[in-house]
N, C-alpha and C. Protein backbone atom coordinates (compact mmCIF):
# COMPACT_ATOMS: atom_id res chain seq x y z
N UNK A 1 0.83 -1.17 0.00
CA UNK A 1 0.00 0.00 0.00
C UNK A 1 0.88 1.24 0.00
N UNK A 2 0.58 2.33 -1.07
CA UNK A 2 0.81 3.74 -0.52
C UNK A 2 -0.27 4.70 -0.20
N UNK A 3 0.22 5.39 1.00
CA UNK A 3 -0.43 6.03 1.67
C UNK A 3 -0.06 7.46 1.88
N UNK A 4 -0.51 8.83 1.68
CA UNK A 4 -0.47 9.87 2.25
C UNK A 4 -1.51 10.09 3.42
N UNK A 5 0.07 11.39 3.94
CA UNK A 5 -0.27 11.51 5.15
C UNK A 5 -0.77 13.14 5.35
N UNK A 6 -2.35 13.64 5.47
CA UNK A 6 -2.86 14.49 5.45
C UNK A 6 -3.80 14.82 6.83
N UNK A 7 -3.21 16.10 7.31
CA UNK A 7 -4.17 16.26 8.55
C UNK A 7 -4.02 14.81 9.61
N UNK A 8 -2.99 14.82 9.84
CA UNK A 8 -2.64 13.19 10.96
C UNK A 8 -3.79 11.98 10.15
N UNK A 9 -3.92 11.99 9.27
CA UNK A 9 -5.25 11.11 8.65
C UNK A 9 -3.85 10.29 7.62
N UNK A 10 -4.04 8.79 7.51
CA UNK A 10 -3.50 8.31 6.62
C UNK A 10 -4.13 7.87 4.98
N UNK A 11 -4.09 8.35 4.16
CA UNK A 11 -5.15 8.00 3.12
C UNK A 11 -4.36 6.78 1.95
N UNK A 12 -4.76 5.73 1.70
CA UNK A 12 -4.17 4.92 0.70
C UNK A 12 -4.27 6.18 -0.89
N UNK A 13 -3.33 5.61 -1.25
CA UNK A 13 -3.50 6.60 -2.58
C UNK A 13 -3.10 5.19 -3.54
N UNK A 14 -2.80 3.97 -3.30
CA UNK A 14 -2.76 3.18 -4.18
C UNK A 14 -2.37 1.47 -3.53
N UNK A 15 -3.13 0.97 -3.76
CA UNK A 15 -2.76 -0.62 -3.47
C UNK A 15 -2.05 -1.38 -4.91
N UNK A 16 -0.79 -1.70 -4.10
CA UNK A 16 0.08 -2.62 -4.88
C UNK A 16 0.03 -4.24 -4.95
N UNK A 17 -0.52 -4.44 -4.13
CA UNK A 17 -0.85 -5.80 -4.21
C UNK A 17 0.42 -6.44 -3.02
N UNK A 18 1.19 -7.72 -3.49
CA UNK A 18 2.26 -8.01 -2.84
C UNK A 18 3.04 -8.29 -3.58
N UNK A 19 4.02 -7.09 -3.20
CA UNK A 19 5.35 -7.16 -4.20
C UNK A 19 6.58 -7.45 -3.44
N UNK A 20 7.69 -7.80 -3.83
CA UNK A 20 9.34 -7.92 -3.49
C UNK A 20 10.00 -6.77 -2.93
N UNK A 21 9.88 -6.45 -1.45
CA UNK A 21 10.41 -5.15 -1.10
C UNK A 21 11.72 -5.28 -1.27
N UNK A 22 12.27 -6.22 -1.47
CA UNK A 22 13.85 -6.30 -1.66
C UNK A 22 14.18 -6.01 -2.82
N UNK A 23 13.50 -6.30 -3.96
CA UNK A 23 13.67 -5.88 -5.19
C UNK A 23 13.49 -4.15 -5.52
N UNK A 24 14.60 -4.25 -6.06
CA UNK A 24 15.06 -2.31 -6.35
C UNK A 24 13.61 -1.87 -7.20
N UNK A 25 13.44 -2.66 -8.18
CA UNK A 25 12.58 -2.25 -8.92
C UNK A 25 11.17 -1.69 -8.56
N UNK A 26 10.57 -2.53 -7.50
CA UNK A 26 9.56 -2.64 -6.26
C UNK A 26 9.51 -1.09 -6.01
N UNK A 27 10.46 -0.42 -5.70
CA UNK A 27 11.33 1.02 -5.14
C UNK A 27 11.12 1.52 -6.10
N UNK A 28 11.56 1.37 -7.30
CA UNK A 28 11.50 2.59 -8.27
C UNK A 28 9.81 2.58 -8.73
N UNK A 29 9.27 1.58 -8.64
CA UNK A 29 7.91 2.03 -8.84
C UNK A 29 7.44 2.93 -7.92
N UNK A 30 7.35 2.59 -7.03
CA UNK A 30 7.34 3.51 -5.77
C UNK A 30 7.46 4.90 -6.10
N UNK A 31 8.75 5.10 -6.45
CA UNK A 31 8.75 6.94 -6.30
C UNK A 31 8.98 7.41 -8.00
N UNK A 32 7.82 6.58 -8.68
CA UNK A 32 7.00 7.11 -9.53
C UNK A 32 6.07 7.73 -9.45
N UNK A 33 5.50 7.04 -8.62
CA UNK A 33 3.91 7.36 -7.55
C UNK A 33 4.85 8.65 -6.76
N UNK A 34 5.75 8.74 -6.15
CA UNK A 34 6.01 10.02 -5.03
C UNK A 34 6.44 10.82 -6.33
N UNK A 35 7.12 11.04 -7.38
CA UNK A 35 7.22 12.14 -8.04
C UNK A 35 5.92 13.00 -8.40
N UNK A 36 4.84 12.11 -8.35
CA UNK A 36 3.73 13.00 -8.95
C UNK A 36 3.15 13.95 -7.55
N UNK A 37 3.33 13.20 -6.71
CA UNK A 37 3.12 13.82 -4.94
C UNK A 37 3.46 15.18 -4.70
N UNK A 38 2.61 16.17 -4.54
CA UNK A 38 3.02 17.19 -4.54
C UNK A 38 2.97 17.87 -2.92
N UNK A 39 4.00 18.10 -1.99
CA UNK A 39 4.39 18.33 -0.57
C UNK A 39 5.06 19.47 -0.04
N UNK A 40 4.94 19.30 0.71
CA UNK A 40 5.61 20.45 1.47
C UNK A 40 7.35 20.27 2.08
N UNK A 41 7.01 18.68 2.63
CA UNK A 41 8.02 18.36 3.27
C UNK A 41 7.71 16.65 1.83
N UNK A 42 8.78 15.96 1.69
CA UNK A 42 8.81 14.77 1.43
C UNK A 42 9.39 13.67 2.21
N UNK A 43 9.29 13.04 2.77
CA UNK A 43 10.31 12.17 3.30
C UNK A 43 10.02 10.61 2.86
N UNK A 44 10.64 10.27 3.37
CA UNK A 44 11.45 8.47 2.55
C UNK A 44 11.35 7.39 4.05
N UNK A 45 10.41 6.71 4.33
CA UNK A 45 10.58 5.71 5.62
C UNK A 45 11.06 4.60 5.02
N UNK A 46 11.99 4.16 4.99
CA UNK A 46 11.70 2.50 5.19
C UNK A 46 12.21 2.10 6.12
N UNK A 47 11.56 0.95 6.52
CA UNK A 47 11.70 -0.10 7.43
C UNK A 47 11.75 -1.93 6.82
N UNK A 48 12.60 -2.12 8.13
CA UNK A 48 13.32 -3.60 8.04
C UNK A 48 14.32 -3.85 8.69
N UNK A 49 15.07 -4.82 8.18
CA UNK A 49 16.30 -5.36 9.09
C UNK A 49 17.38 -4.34 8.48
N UNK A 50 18.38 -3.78 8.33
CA UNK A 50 19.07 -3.37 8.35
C UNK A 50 20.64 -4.28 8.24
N UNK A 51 21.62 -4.43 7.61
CA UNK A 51 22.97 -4.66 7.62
C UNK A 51 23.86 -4.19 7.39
N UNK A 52 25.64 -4.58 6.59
CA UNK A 52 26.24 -4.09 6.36
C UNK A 52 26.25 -3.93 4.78
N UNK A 53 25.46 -4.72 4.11
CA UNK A 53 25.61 -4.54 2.92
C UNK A 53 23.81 -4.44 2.43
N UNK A 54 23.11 -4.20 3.11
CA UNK A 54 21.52 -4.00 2.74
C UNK A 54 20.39 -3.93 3.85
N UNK A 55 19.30 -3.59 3.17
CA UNK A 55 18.25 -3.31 3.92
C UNK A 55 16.97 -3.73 3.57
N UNK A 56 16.09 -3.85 4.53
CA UNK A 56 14.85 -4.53 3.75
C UNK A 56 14.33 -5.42 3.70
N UNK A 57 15.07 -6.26 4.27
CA UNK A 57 14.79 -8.02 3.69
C UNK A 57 12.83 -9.12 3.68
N UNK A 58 12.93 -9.02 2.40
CA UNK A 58 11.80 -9.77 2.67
C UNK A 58 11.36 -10.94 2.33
N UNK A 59 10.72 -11.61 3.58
CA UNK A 59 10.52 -13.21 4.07
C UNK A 59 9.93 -14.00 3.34
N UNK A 60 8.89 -13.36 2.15
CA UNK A 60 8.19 -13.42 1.38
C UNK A 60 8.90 -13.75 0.33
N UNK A 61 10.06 -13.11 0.48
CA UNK A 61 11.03 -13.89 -1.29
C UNK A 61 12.20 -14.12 -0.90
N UNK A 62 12.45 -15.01 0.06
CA UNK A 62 13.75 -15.60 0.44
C UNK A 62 14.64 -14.36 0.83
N UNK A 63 13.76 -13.51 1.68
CA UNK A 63 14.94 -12.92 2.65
C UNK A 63 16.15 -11.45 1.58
N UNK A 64 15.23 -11.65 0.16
CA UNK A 64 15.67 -10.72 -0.71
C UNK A 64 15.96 -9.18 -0.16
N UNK A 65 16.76 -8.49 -0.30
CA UNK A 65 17.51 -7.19 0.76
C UNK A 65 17.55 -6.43 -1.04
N UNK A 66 17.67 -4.99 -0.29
CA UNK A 66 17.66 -4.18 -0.83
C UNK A 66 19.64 -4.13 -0.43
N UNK A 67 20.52 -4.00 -2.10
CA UNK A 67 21.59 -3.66 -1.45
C UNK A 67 21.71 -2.04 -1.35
N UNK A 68 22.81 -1.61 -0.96
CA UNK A 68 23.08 -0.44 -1.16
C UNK A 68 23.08 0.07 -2.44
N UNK A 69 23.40 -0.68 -3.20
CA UNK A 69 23.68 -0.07 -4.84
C UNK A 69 22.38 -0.22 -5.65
N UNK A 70 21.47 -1.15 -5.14
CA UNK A 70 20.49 -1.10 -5.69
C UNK A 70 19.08 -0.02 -4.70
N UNK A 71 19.37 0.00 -4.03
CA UNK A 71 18.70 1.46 -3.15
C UNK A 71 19.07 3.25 -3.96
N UNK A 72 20.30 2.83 -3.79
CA UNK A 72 20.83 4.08 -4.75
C UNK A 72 20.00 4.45 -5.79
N UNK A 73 20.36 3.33 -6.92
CA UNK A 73 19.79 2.98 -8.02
C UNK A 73 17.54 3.57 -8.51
N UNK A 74 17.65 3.05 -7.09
CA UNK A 74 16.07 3.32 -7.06
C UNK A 74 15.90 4.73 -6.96
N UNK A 75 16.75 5.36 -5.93
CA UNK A 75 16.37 6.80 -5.65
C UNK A 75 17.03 7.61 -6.76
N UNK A 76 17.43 7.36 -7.41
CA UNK A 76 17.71 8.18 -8.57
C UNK A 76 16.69 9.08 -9.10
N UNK A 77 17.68 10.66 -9.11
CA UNK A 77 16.17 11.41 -9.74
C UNK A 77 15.23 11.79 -9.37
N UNK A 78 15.42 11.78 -7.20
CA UNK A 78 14.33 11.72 -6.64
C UNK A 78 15.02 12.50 -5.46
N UNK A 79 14.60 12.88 -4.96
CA UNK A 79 15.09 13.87 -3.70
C UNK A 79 14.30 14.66 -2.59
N UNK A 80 14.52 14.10 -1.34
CA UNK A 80 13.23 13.86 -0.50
C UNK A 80 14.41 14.96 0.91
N UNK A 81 13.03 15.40 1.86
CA UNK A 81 13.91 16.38 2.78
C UNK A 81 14.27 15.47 3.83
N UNK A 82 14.09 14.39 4.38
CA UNK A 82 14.16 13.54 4.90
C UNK A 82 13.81 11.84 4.83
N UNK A 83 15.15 10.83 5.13
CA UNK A 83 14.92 10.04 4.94
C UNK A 83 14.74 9.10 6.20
N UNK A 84 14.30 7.91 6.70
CA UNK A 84 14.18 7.82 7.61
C UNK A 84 14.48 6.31 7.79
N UNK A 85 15.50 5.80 8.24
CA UNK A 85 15.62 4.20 8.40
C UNK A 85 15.23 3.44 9.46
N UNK A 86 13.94 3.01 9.21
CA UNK A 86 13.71 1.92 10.70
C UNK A 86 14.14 0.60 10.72
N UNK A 87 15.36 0.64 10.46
CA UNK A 87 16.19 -0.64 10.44
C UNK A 87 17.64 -0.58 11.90
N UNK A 88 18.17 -1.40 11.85
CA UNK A 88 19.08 -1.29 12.84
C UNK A 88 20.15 -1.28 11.89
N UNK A 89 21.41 -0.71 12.07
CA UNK A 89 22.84 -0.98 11.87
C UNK A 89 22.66 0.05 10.25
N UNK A 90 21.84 1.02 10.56
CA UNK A 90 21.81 2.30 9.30
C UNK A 90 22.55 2.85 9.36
N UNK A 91 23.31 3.21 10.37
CA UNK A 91 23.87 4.84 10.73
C UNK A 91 25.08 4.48 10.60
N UNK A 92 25.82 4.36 9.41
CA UNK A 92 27.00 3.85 8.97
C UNK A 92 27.43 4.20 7.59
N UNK A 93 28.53 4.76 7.82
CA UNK A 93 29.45 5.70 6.91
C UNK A 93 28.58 5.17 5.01
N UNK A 94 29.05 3.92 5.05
CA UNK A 94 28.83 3.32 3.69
C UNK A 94 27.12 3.64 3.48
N UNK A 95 26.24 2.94 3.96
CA UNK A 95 25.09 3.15 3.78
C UNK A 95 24.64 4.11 3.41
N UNK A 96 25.09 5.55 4.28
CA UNK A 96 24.49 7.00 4.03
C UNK A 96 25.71 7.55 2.94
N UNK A 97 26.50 7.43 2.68
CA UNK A 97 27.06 7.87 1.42
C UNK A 97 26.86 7.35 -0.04
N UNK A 98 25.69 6.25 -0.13
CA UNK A 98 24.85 5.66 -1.07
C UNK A 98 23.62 6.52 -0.71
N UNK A 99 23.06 7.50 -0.16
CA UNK A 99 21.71 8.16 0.18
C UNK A 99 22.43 9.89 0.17
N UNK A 100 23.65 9.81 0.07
CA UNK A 100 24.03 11.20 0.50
C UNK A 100 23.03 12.53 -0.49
N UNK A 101 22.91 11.78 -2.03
CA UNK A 101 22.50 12.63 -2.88
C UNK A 101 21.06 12.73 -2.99
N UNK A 102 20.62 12.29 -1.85
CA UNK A 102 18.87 12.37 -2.27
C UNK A 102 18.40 12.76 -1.45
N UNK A 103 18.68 13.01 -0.27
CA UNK A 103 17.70 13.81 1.08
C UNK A 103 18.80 15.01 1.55
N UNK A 104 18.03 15.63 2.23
CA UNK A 104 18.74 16.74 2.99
C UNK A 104 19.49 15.89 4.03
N UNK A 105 18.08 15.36 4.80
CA UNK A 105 19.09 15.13 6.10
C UNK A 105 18.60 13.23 6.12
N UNK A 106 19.23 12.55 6.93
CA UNK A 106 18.51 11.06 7.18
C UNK A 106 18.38 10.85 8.95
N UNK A 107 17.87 10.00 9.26
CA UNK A 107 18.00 9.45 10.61
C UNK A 107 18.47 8.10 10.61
N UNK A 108 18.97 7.75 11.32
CA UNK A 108 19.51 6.03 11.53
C UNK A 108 19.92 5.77 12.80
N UNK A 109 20.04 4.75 12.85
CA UNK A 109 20.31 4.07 14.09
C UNK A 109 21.71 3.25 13.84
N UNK A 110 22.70 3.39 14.95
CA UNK A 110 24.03 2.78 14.97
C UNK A 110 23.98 1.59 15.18
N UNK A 111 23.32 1.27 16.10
CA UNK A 111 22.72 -0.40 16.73
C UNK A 111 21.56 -0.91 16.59
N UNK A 112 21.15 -1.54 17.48
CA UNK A 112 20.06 -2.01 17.04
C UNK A 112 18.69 -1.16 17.16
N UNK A 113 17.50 -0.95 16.63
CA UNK A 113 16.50 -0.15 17.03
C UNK A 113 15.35 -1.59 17.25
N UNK A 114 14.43 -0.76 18.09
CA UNK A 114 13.26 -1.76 19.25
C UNK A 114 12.41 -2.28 17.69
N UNK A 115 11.68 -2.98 17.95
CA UNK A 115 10.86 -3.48 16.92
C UNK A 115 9.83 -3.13 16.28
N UNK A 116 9.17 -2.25 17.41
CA UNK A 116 8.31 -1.35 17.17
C UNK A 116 8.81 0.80 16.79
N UNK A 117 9.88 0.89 16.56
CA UNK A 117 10.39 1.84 15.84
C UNK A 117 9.93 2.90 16.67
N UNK A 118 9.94 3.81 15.34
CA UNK A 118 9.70 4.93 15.95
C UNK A 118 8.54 5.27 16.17
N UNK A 119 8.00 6.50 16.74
CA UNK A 119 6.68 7.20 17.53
C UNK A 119 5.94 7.57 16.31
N UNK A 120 5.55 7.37 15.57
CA UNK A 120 4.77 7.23 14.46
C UNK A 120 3.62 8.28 14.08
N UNK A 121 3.10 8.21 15.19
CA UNK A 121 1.86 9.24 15.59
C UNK A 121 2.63 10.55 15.80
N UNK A 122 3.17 10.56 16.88
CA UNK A 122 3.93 11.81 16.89
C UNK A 122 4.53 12.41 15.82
N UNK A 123 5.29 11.66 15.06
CA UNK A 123 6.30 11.85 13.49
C UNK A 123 4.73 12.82 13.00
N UNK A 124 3.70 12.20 12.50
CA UNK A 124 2.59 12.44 12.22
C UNK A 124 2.46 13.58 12.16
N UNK A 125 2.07 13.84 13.31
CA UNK A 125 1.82 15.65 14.05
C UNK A 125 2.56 16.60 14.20
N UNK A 126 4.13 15.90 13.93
CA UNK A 126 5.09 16.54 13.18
C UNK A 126 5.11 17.70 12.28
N UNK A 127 4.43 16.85 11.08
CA UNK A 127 4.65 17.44 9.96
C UNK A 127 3.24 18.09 9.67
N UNK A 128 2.62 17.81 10.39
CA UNK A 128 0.56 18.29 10.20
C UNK A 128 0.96 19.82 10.57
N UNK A 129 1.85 19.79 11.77
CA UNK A 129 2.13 21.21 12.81
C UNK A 129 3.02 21.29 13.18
N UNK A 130 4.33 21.63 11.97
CA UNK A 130 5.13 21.67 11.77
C UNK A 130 5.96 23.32 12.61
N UNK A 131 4.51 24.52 12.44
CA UNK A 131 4.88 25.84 12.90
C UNK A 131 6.31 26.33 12.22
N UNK A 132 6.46 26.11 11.59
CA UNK A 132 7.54 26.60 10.50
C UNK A 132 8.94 26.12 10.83
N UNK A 133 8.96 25.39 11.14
CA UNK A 133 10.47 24.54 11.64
C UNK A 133 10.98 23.76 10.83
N UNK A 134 12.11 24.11 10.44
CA UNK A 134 13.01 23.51 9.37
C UNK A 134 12.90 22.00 9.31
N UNK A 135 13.59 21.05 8.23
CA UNK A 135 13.82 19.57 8.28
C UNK A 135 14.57 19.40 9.42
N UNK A 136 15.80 19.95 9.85
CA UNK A 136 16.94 19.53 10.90
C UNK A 136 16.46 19.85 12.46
N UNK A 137 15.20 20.45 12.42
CA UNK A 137 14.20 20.46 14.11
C UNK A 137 13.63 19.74 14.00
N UNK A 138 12.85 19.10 13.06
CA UNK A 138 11.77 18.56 12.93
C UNK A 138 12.30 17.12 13.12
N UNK A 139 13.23 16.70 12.40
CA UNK A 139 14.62 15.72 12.60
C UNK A 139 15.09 15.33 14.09
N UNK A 140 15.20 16.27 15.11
CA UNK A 140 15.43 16.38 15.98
C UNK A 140 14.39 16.10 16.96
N UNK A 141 13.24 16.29 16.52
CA UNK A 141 11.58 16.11 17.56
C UNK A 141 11.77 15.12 17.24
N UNK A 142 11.79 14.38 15.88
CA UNK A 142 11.27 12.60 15.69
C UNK A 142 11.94 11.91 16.72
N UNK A 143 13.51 12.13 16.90
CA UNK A 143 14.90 11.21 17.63
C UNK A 143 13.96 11.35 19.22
N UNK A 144 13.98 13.21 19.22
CA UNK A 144 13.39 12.96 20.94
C UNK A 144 11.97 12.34 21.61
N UNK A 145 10.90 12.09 20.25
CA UNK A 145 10.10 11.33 20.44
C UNK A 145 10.26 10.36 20.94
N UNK A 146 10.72 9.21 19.88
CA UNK A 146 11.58 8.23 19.79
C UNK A 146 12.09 7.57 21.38
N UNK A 147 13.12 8.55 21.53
CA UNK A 147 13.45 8.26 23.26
C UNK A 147 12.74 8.69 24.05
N UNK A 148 12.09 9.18 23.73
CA UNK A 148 10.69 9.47 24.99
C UNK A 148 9.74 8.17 25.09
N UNK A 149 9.65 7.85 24.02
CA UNK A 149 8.53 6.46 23.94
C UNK A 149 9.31 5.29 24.34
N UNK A 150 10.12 5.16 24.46
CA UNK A 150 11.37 4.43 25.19
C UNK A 150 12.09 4.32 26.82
N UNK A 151 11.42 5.86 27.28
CA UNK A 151 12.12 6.15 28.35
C UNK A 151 12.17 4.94 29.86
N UNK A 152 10.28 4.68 29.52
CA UNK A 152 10.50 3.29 30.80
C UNK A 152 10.93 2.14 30.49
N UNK A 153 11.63 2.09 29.31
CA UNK A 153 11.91 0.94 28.87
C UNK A 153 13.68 -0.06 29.41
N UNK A 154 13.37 -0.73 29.14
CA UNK A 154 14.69 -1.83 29.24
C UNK A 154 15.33 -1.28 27.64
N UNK A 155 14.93 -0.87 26.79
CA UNK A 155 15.42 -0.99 25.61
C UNK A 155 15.89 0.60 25.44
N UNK A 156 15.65 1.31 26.38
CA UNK A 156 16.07 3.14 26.11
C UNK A 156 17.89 3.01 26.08
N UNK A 157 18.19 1.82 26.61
CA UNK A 157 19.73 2.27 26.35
C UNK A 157 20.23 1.92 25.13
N UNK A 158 19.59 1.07 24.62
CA UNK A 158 20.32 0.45 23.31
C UNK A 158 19.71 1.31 21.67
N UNK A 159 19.17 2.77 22.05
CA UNK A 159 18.73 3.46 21.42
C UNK A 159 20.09 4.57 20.77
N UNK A 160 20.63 4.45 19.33
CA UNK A 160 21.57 5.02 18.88
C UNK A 160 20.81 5.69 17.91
N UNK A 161 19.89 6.58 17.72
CA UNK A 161 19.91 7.67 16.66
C UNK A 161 20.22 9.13 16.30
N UNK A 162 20.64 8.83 14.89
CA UNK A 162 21.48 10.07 14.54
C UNK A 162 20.64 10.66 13.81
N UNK A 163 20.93 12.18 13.56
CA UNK A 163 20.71 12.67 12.30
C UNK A 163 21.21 12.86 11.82
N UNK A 164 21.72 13.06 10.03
CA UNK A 164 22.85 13.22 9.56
C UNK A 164 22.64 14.56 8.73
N UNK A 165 23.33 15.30 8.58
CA UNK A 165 23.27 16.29 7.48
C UNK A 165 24.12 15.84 6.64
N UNK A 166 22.98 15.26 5.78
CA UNK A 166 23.54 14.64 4.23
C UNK A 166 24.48 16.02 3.49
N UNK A 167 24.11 17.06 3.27
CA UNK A 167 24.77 18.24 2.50
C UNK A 167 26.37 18.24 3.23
N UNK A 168 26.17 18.01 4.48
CA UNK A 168 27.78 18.52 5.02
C UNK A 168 28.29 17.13 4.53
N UNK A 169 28.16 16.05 4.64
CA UNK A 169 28.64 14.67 4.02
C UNK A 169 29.11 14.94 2.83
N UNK A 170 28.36 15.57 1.96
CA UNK A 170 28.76 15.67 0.53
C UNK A 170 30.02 16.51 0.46
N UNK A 171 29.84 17.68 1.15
CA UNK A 171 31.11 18.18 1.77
C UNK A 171 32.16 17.48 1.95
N UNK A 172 32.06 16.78 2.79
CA UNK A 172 33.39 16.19 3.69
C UNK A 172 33.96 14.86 2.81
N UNK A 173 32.48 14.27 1.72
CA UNK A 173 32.71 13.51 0.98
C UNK A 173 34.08 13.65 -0.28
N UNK A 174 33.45 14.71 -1.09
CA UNK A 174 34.48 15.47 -1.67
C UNK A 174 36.10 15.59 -1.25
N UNK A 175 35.95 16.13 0.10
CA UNK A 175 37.74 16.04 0.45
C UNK A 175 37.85 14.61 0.54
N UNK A 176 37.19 13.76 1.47
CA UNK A 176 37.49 12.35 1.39
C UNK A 176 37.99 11.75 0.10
N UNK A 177 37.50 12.56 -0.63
CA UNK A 177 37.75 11.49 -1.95
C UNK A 177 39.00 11.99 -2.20
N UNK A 178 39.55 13.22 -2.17
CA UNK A 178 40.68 13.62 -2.64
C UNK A 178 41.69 12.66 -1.88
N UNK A 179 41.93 12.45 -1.02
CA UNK A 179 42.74 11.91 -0.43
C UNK A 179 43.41 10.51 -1.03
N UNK A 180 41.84 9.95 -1.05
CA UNK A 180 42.21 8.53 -1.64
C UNK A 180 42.52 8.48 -3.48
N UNK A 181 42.07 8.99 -4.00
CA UNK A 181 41.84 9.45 -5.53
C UNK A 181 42.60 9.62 -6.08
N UNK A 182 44.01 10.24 -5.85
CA UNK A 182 44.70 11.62 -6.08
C UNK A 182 45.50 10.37 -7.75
């Protein structure tokens, strides 16, 4: 299913049936449907397992993962203000320098994240009543949600999320490369 999110209200805007979330292609259909989407803010959720070489995996087709190069691949041509990984083991150099060119900013998690993710509802009301606050506050409410919905938990310590400012990456990317390149 895709769904927009209007007035905290979720509305299907299209049933896909059951497709291969691991498959890139799956993805690029996807933000065929989000190019025509016209927003204020855009952002990018996915969720799943998370690794060192992919994300996504689904059980439904033998555990098929989205790799990094084929994630890339999908977001091509597409550029969202936030991306959002509800996977564990996101928040890692390689991963977000395959995403560097398509969002402003991302969120991820270094370790593992709880199963039930992030505050969802809250994210929600986020962006409904936003009061004019940039991607990188708004970025910042989701994380402190997040550990707020966590706080009585056994699981608030094993909570690692970042935000990244993809633009300064691209930055720092650039000299990185010089180094090794030359």
């Amino acid at each position: 299913m895709i769904y927009e999110a209007t007035n905290g209200q979720l509305d299907v805007v299209k049933d896909c049936g059951l497709l291969n979330m691991g498959d890139e292609n799956t993805l690029k259909s996807f933000m065929t449907v989000v190019n025509g989407v016209k927003a204020d803010k855009k952002v990018l959720l996915l969720w799943g397992h998370g690794s060192s070489y992919g994300i996504c995996p689904d059980s439904l087709f033998g555990n098929d993962m989205l790799t990094y190069q084929e994630l890339q691949s999908a977001l091509y041509y597409n550029y969202f203000d936030l991306i959002i990984f509800n996977a564990c083991y996101t928040a890692n150099l390689d991963l977000i320098t395959f995403v560097q060119n398509y969002a402003e900013y991302a969120i991820a998690s270094e370790d593992v994240l709880p199963s039930l993710g992030y505050d969802y509802q809250a994210m929600l009301q986020l962006f409904d009543n936003n009061n004019g606050k940039d991607i990188e506050q708004i970025g910042k409410e989701i994380i402190d949600d997040t550990l707020s919905k966590y706080s009585n938990s056994s699981l608030k310590d094993t909570l690692t999320l970042s935000l990244v400012n993809l633009a300064k990456l691209r930055e720092y990317y650039i000299q990185i490369n010089n180094c090794f390149y030359e």
